[in-house]
N, C-alpha and C. Protein backbone atom coordinates (compact mmCIF):
# COMPACT_ATOMS: atom_id res chain seq x y z
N UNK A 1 -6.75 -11.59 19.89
CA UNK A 1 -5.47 -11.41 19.26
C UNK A 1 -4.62 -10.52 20.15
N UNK A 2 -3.36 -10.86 20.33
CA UNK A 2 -2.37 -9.78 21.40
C UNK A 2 -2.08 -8.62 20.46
N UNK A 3 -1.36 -7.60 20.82
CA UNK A 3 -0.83 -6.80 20.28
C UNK A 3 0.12 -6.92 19.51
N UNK A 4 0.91 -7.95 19.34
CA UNK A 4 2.08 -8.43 18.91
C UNK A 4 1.60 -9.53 17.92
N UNK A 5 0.39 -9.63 17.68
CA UNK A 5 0.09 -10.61 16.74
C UNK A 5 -0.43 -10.33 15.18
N UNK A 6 0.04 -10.31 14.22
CA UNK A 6 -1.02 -10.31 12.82
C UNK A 6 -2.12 -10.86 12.34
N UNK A 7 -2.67 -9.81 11.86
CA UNK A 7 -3.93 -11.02 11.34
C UNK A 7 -3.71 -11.46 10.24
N UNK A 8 -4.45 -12.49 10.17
CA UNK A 8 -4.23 -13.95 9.59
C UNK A 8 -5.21 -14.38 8.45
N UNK A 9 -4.98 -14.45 7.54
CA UNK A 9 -6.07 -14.84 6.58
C UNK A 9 -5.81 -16.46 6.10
N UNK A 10 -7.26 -17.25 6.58
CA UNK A 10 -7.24 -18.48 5.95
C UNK A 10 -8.28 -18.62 5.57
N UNK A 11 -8.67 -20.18 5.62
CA UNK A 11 -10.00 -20.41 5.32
C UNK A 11 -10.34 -20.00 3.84
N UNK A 12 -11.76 -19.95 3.42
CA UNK A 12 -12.43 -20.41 2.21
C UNK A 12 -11.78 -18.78 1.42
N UNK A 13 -11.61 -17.89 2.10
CA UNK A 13 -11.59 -16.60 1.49
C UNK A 13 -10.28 -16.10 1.19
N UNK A 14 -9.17 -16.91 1.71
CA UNK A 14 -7.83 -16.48 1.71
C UNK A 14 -7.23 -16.76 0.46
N UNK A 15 -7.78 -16.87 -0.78
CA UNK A 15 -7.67 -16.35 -2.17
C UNK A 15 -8.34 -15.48 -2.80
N UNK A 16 -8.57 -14.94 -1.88
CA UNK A 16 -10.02 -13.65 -2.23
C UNK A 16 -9.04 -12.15 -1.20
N UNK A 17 -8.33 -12.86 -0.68
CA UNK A 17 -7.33 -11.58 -0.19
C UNK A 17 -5.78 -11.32 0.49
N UNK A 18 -5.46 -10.48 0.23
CA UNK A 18 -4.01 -10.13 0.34
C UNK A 18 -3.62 -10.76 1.67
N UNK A 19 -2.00 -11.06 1.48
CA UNK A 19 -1.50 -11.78 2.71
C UNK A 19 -1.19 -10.47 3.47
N UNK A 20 -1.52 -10.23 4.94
CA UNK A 20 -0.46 -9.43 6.03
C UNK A 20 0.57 -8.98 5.68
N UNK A 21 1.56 -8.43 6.18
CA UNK A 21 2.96 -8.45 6.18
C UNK A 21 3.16 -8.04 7.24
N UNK A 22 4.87 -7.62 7.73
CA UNK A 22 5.14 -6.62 8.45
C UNK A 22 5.03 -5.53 8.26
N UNK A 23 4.94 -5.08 6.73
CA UNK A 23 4.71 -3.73 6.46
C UNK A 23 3.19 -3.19 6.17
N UNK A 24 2.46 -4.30 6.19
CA UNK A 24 1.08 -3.78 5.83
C UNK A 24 -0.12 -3.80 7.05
N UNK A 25 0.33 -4.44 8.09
CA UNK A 25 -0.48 -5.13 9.55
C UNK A 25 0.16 -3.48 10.29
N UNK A 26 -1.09 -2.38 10.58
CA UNK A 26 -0.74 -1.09 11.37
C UNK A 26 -0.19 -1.86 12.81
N UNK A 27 0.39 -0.72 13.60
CA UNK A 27 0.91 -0.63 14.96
C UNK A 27 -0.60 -0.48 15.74
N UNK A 28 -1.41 0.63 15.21
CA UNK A 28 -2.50 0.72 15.99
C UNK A 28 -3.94 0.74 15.29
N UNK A 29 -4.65 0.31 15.96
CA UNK A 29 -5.99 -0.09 15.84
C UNK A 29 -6.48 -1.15 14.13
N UNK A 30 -5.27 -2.27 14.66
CA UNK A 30 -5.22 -3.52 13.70
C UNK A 30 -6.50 -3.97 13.76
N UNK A 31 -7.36 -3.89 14.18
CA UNK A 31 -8.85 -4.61 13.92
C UNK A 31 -9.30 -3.79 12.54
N UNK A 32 -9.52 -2.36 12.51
CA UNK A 32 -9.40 -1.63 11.30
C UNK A 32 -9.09 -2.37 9.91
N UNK A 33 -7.98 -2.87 10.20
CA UNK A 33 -7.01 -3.03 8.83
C UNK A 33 -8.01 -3.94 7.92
N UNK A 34 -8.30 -3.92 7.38
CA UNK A 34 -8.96 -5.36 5.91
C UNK A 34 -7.91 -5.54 4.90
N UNK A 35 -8.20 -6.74 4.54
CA UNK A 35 -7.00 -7.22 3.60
C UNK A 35 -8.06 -8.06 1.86
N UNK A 36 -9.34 -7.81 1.97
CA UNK A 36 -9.63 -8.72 1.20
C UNK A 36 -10.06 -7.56 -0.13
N UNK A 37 -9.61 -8.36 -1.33
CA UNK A 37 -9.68 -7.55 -2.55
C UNK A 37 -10.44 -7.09 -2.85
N UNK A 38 -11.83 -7.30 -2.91
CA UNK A 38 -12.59 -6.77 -3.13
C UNK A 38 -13.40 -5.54 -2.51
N UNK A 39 -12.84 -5.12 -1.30
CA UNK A 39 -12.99 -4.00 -0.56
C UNK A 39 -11.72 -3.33 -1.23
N UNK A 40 -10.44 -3.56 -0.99
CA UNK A 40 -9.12 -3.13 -1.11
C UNK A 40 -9.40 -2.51 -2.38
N UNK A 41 -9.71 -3.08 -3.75
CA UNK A 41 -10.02 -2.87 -4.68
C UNK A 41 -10.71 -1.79 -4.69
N UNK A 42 -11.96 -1.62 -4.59
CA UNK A 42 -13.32 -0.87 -4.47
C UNK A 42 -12.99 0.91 -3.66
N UNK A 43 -12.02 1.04 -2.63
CA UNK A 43 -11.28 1.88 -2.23
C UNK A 43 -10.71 2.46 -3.16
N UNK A 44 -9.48 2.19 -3.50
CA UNK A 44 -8.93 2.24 -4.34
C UNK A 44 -9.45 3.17 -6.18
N UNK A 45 -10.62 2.78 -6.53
CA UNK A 45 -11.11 2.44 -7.84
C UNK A 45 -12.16 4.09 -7.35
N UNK A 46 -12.21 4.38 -5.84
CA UNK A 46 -13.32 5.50 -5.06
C UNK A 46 -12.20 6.58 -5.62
N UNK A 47 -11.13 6.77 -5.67
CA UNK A 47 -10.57 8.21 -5.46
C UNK A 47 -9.46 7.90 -6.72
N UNK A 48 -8.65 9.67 -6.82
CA UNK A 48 -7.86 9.36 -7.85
C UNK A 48 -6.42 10.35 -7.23
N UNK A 49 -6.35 10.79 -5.82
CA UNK A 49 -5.53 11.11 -5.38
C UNK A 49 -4.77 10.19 -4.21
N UNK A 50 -3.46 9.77 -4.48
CA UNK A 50 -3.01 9.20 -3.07
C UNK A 50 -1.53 9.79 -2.47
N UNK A 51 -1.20 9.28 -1.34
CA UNK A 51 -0.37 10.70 -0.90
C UNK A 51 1.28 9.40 -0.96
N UNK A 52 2.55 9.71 -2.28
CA UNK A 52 3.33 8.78 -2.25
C UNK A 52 4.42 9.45 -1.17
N UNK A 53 4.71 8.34 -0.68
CA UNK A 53 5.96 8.82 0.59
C UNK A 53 7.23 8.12 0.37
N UNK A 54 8.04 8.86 0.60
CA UNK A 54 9.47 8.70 0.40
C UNK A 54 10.25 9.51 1.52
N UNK A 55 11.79 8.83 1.43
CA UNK A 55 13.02 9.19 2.69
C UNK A 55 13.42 10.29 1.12
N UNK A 56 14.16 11.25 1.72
CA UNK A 56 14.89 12.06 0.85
C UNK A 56 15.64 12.66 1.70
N UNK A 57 17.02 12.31 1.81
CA UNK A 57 17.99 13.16 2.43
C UNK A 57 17.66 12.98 4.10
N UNK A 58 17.62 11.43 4.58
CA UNK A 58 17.12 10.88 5.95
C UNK A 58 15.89 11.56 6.27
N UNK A 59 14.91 12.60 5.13
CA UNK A 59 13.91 13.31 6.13
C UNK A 59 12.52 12.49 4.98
N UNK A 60 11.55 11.87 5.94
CA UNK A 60 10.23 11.83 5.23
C UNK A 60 9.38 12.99 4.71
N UNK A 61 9.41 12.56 3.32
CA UNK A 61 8.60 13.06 1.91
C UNK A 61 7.39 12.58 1.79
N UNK A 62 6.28 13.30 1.45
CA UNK A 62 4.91 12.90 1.29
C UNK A 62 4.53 13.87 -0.19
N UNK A 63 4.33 13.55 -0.77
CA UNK A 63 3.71 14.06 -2.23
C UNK A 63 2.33 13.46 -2.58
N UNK A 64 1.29 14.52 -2.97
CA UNK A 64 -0.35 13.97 -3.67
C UNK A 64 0.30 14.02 -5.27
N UNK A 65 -0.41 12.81 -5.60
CA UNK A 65 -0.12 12.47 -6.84
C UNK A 65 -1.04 11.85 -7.30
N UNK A 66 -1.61 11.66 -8.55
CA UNK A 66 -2.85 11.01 -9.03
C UNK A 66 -2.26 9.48 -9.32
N UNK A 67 -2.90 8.38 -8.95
CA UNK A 67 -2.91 6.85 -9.61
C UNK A 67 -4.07 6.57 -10.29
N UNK A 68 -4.22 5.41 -10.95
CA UNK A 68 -5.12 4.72 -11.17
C UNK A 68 -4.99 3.08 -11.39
N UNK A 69 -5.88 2.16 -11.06
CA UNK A 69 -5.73 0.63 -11.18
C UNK A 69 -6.29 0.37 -12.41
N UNK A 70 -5.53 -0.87 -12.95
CA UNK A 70 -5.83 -1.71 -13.78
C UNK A 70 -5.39 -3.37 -13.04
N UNK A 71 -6.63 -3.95 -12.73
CA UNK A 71 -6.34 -5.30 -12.03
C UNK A 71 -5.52 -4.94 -11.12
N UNK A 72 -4.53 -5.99 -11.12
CA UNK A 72 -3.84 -5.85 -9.75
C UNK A 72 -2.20 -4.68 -9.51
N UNK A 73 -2.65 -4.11 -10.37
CA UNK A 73 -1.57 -3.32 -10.76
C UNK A 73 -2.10 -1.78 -10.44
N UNK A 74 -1.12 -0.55 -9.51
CA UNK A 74 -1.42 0.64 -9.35
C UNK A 74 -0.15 0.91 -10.50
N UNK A 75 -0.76 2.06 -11.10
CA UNK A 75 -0.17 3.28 -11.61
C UNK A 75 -0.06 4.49 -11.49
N UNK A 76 1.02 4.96 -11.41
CA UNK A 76 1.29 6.64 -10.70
C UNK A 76 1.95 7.27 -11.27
N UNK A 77 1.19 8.75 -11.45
CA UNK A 77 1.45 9.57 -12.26
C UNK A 77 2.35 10.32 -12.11
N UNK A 78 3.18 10.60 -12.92
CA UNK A 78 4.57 11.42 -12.56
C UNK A 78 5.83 11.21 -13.60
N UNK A 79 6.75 12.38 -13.73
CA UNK A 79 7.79 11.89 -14.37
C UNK A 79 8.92 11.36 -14.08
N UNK A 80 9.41 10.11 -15.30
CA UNK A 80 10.13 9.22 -15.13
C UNK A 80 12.03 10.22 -14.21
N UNK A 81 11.99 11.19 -14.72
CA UNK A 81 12.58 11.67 -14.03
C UNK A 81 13.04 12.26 -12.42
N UNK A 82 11.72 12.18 -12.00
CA UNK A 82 11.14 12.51 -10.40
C UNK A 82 11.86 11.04 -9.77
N UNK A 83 12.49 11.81 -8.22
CA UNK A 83 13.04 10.72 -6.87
C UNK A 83 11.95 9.72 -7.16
N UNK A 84 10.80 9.69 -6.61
CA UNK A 84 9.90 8.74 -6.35
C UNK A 84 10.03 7.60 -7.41
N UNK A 85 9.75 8.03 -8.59
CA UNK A 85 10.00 6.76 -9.23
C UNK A 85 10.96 6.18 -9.96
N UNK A 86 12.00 7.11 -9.54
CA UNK A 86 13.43 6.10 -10.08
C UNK A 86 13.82 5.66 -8.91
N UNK A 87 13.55 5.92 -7.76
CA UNK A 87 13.94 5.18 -6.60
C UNK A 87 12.85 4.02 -6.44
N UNK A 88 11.50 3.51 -7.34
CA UNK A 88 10.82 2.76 -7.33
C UNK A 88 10.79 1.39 -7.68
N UNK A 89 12.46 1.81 -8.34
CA UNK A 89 12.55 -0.10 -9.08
C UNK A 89 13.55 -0.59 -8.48
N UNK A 90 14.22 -0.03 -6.92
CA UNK A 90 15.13 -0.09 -6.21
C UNK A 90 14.73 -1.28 -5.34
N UNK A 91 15.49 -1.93 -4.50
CA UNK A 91 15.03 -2.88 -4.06
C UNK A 91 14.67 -2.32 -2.73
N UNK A 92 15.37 -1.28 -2.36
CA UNK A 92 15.39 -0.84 -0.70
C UNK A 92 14.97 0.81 -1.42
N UNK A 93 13.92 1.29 -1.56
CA UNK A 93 14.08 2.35 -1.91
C UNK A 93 14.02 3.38 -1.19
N UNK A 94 13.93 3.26 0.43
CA UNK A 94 13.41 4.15 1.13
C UNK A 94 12.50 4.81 1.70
């Protein structure tokens, strides 16, 4: 695979896991990356802290905040009042 290339999910398993994107395929050490749910999942389901990032005032924001999954759905804890998640139902949120 070049550097400039994504990986690619087909074959028998490529309903068993998430498509690439541009935003989800890293810059570096893309062999790393896994995309299939049941790892993705299993990560995920291991911890109950994740770190949410946001632009605020052109400068990157990083906040620990607790989630948790239900199916294919994350939930994150915080109030409805807080940047992060009223800027969450934005289409471009930053």
């Amino acid at each position: 695979m070049s550097d400039t290339a994504s990986p690619q999910t087909t074959g028998p398993d490529a309903a068993t896991a998430y498509q690439p994107t541009g935003r989800t395929v890293p810059t570096r050490s893309r062999d790393r990356a896994a995309y299939d749910r049941e790892l993705v999942h299993s990560i995920l389901d291991e911890a109950y802290v994740c770190h949410l990032g946001f632009v605020r005032d052109g400068a990157p924001v990083v906040l620990p905040t607790l989630f948790g999954r239900i199916g294919e759905r994350l939930y994150v804890h915080g109030s409805t009042g807080s940047r992060p998640l009223r800027e969450s139902g934005r289409t471009d949120p930053g």
